[in-house]
C-alpha atoms as a PDB file:
ATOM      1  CA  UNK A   1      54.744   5.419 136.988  1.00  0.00           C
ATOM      2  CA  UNK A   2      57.830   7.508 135.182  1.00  0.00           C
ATOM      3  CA  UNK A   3      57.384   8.705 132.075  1.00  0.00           C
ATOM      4  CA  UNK A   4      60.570   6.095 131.262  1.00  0.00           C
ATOM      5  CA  UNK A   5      58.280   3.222 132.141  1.00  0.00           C
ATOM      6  CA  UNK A   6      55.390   4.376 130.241  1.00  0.00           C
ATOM      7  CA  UNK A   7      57.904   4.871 126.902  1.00  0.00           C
ATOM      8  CA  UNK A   8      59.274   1.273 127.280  1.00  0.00           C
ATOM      9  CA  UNK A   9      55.886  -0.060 127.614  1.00  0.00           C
ATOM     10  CA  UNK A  10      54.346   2.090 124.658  1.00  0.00           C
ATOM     11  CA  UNK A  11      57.638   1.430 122.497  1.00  0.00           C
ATOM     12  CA  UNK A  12      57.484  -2.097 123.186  1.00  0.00           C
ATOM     13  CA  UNK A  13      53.810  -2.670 122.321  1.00  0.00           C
ATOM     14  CA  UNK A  14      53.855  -0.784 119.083  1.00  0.00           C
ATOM     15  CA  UNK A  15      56.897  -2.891 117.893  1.00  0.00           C
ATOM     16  CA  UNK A  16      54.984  -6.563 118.209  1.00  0.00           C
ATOM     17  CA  UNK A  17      54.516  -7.477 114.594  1.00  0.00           C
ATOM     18  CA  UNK A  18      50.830  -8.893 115.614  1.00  0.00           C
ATOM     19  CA  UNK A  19      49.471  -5.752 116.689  1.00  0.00           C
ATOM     20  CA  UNK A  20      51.074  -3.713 114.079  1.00  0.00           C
ATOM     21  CA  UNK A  21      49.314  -6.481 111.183  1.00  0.00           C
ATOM     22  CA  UNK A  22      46.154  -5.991 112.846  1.00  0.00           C
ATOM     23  CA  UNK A  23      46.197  -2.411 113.130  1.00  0.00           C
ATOM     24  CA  UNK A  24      46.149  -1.936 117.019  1.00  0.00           C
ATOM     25  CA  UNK A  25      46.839   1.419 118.121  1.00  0.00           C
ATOM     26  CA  UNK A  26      47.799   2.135 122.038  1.00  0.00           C
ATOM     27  CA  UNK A  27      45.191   4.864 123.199  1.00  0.00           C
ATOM     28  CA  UNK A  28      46.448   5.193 126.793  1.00  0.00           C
ATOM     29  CA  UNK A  29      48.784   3.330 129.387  1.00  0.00           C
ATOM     30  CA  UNK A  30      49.610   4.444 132.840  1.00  0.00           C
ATOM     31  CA  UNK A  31      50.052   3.071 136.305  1.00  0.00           C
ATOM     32  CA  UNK A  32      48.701  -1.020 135.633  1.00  0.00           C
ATOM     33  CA  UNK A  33      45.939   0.155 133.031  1.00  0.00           C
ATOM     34  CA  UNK A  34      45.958   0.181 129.121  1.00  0.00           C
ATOM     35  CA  UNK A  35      43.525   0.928 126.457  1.00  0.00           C
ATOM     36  CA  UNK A  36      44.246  -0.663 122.889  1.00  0.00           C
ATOM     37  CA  UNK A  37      41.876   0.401 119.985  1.00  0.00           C
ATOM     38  CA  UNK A  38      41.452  -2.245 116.960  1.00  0.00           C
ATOM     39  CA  UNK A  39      39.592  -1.041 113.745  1.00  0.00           C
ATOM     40  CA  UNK A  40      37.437  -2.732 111.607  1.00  0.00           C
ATOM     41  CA  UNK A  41      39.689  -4.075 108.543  1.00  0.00           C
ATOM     42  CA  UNK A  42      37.808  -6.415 106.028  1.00  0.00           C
ATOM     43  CA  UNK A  43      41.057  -8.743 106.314  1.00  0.00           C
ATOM     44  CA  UNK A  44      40.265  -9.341 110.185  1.00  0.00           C
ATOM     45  CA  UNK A  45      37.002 -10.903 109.045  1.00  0.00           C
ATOM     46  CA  UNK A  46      36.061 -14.241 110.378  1.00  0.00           C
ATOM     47  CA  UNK A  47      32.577 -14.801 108.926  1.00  0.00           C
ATOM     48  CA  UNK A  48      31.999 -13.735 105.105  1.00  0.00           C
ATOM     49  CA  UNK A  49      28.587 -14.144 105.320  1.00  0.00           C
ATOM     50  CA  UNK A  50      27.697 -11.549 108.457  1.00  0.00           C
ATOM     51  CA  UNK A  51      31.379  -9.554 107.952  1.00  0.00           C
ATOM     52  CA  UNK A  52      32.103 -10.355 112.046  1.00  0.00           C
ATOM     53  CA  UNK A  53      35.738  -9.851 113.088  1.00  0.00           C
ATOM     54  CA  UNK A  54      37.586 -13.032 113.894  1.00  0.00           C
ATOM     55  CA  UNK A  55      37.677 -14.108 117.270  1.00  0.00           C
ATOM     56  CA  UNK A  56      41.121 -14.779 117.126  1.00  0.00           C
ATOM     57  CA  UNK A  57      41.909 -11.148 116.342  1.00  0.00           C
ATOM     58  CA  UNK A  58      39.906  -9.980 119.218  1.00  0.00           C
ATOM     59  CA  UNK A  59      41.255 -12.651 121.955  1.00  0.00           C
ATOM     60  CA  UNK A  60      44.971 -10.960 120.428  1.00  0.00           C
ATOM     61  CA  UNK A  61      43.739  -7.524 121.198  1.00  0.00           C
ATOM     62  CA  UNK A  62      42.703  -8.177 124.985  1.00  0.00           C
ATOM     63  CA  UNK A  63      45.903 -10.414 125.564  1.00  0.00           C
ATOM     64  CA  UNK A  64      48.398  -7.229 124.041  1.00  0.00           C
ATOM     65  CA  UNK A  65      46.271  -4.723 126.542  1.00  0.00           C
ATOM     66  CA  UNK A  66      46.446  -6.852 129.588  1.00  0.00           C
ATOM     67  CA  UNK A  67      50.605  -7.819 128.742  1.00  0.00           C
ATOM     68  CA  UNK A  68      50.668  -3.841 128.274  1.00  0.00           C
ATOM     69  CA  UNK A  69      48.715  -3.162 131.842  1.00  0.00           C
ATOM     70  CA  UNK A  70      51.021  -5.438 133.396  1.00  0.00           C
ATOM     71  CA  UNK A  71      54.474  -3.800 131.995  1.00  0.00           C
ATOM     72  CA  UNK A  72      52.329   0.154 133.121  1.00  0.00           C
ATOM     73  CA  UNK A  73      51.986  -1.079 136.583  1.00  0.00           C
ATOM     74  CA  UNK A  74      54.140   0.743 139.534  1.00  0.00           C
ATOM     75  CA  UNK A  75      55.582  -2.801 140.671  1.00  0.00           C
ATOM     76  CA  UNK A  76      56.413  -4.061 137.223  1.00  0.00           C
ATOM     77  CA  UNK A  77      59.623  -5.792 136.093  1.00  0.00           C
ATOM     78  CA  UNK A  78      61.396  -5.807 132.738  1.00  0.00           C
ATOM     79  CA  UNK A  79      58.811  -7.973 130.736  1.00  0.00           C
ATOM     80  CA  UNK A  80      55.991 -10.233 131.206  1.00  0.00           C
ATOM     81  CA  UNK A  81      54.424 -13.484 129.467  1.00  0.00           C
ATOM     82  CA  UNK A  82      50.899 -14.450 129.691  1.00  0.00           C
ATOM     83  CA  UNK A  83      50.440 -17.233 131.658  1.00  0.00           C
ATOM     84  CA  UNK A  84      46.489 -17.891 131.857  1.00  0.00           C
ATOM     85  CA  UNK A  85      44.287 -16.235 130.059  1.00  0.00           C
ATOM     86  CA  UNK A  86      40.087 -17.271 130.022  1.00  0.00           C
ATOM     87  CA  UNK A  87      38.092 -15.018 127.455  1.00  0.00           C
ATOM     88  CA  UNK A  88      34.703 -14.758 127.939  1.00  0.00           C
ATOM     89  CA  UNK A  89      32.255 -13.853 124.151  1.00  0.00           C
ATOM     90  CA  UNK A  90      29.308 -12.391 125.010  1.00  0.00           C
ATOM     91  CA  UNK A  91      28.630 -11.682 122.063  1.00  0.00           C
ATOM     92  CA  UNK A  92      30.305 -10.776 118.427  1.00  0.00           C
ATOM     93  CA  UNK A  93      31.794  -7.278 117.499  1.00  0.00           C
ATOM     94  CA  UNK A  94      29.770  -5.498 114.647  1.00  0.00           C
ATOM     95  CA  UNK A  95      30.684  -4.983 111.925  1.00  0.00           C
ATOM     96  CA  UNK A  96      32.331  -1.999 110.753  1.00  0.00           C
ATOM     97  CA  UNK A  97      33.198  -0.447 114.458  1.00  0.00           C
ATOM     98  CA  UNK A  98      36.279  -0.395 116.134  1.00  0.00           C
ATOM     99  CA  UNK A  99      36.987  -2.689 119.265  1.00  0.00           C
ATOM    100  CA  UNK A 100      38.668  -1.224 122.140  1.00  0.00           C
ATOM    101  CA  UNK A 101      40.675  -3.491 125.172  1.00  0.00           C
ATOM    102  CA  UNK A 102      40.354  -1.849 128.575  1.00  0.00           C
ATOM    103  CA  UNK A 103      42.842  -3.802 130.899  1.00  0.00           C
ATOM    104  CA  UNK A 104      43.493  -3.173 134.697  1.00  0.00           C
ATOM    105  CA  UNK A 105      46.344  -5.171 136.707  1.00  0.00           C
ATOM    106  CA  UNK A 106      45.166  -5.475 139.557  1.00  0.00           C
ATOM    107  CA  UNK A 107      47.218  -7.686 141.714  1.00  0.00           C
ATOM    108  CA  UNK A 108      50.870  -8.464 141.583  1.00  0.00           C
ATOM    109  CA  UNK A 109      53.006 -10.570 143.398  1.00  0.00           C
ATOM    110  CA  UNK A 110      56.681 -11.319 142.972  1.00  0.00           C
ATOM    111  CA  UNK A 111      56.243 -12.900 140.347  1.00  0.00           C
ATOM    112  CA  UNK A 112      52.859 -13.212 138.788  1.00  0.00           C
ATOM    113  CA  UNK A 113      50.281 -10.046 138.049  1.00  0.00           C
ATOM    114  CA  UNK A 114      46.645 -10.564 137.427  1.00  0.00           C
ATOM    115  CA  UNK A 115      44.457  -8.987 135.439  1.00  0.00           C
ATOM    116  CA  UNK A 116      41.332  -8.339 133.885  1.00  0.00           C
ATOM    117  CA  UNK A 117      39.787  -6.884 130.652  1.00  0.00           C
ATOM    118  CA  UNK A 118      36.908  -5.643 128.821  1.00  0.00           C
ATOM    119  CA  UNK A 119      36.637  -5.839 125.071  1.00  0.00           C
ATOM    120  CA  UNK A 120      33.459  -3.500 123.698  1.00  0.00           C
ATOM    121  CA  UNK A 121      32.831  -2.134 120.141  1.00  0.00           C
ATOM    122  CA  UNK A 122      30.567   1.505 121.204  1.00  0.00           C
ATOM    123  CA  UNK A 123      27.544  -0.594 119.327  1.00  0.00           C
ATOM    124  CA  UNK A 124      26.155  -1.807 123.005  1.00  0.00           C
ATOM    125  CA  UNK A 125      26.131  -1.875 127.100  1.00  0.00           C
ATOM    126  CA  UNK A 126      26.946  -5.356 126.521  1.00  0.00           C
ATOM    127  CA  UNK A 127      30.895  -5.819 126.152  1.00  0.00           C
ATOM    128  CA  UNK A 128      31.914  -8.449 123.057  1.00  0.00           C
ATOM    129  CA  UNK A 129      34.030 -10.169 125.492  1.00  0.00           C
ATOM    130  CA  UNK A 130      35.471 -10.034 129.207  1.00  0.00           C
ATOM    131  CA  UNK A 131      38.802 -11.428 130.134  1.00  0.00           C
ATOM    132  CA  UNK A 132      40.993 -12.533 133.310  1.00  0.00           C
ATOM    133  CA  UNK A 133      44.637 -13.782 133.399  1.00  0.00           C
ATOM    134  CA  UNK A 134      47.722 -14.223 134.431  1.00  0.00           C
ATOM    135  CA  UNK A 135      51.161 -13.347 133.523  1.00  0.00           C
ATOM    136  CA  UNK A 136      55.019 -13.345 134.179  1.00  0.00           C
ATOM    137  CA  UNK A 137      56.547 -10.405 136.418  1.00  0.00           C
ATOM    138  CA  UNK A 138      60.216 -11.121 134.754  1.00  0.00           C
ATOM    139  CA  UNK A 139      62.389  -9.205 137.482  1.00  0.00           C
ATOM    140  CA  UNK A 140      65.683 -10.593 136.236  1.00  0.00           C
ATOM    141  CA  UNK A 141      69.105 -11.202 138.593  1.00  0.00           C
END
């Protein structure tokens, strides 16, 4: 992947609004895989009572690293649009650590790109949640 890809991809990931509001930072991206770090913010809080992280916030997470695989991959076009995307909860983040998105595309065609993700928190060999989907490969004219 050129290092003009990889900007684009990085520049256009750290611009969505969403991510910025809940606090996602790109750790890497490169060549159809992307790692996205969330922290812990009291506002992402879906459950008072037990102080879990929404699962909204963490299904937004995996769906930003897998759109951000897709753009890193070698076959890529200009932008992409999830398509399908089935999350899997194993179980919920805890509280107070950071959840980090591990997506890999790993098939594209001309005009779809699958891929899959992991969600985990560093609390557990159990991941909070696993994801597969599909997306728009937006080639243009």
């Amino acid at each position: 992947m050129t290092d003009q890809r990889t900007k684009i991809a990085r520049q256009f990931i750290e611009a969505i609004p969403h991510s910025r509001d809940l606090g996602m930072a790109l750790t890497s991206i490169g060549a159809g895989a992307a790692t996205i770090t969330m922290p812990y913010l009291e506002k992402l809080i879906g459950d008072p009572s037990t102080g879990v992280i929404h699962g909204g916030a963490v299904s937004a997470l995996m769906d930003t690293c897998a759109g951000a695989a897709v753009m890193s991959h070698p076959e890529a076009g200009f932008a992409t649009a999830t398509l399908d995307l089935r999350i899997d909860y194993m179980r919920s983040a805890k509280p107070h650590h950071t959840v980090t998105a591990h997506a890999e595309c790993y098939h594209m065609t001309r005009s779809v790109a699958f891929v899959r993700a992991t969600a985990t928190d560093g609390s557990s060999d159990t991941p909070v949640a696993t994801a597969s989907g599909a997306f728009t490969v937006e080639r243009g004219a």
